[in-house]
Protein backbone atom coordinates (compact mmCIF):
# COMPACT_ATOMS: atom_id res chain seq x y z
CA UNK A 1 24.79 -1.33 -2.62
CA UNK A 2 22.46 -4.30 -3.14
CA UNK A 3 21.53 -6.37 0.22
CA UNK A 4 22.84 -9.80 0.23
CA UNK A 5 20.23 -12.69 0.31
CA UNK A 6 20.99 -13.57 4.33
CA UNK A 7 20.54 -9.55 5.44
CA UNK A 8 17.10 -10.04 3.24
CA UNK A 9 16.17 -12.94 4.84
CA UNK A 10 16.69 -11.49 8.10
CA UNK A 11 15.19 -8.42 7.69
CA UNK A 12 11.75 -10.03 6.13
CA UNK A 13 11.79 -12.34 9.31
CA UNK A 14 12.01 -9.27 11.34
CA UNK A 15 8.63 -7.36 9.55
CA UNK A 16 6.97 -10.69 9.89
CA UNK A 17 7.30 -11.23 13.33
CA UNK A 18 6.71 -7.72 14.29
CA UNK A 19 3.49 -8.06 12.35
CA UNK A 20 2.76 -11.61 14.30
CA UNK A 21 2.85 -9.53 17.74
CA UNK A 22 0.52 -6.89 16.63
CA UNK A 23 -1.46 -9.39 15.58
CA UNK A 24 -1.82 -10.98 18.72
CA UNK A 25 -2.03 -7.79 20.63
CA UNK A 26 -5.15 -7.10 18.36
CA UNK A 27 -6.40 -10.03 19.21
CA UNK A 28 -6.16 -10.07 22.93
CA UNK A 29 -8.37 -7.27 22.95
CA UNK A 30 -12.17 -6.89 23.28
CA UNK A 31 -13.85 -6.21 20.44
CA UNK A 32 -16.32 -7.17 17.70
CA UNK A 33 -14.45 -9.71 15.86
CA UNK A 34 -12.85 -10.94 18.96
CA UNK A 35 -15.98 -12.21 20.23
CA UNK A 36 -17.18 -14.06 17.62
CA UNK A 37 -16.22 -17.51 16.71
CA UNK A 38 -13.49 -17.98 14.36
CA UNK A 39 -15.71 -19.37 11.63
CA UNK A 40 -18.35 -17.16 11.47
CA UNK A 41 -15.36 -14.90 10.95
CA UNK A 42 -14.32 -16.71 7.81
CA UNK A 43 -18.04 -17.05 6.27
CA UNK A 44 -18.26 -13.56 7.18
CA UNK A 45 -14.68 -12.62 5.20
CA UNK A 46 -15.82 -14.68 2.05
CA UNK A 47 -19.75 -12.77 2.00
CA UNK A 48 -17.56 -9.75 2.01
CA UNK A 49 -15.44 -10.95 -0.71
CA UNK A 50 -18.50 -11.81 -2.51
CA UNK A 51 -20.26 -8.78 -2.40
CA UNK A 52 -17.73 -6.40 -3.44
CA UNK A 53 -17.05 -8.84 -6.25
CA UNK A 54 -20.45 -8.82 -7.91
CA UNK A 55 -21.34 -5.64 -7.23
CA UNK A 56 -21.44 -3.29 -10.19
CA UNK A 57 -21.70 0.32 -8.41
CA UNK A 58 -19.47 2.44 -6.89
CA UNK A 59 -21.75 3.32 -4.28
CA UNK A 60 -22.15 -0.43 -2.99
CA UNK A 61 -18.16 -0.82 -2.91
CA UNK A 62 -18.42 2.68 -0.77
CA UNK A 63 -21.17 1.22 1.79
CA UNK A 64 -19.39 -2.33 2.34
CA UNK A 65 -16.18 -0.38 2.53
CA UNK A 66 -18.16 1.89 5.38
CA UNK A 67 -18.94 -1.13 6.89
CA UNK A 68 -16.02 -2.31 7.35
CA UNK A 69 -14.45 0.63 8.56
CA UNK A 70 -17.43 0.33 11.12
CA UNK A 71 -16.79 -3.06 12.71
CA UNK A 72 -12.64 -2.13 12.15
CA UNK A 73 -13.65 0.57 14.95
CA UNK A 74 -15.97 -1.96 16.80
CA UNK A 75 -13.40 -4.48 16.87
CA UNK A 76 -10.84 -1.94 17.89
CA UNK A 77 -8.79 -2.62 15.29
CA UNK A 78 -6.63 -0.03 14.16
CA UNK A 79 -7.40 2.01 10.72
CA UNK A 80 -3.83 1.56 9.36
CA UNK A 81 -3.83 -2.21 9.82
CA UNK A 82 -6.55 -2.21 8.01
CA UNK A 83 -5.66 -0.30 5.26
């Protein structure tokens, strides 16, 4: 039986609220990221971005994905968030 557009408007509400919270739990905890001002969080998202977009080996993506994992743990931010 297909959902009706209300039950599917309620329900994505529900996910996206639930995510808000752990969101905010995250970030009421010490950490890495937590510490740092949010700007230096954003330049530090886009050098990221950049990176992994010009680099050409597999072995690169693989070390800046390691590093993230790494400050994901420092930050105490949970591996399936983010995966």
């Amino acid at each position: 039986m297909s959902r009706s557009f209300l039950e599917l408007t309620a329900v994505g509400f529900g996910r996206a609220f639930t995510r808000a919270m752990l969101s905010e739990i995250t970030a009421q905890k010490r950490g890495l990221l937590q510490s740092l001002d949010p700007r230096v969080r954003v330049v530090g998202l886009f050098a990221l971005v950049l990176a992994l977009t010009l680099s050409r080996k597999l072995s690169a993506v693989a070390g800046l994905f390691a590093a993230a994992i790494v400050i994901a743990i420092l930050s105490r931010v949970s591996l399936l968030t983010l995966a």
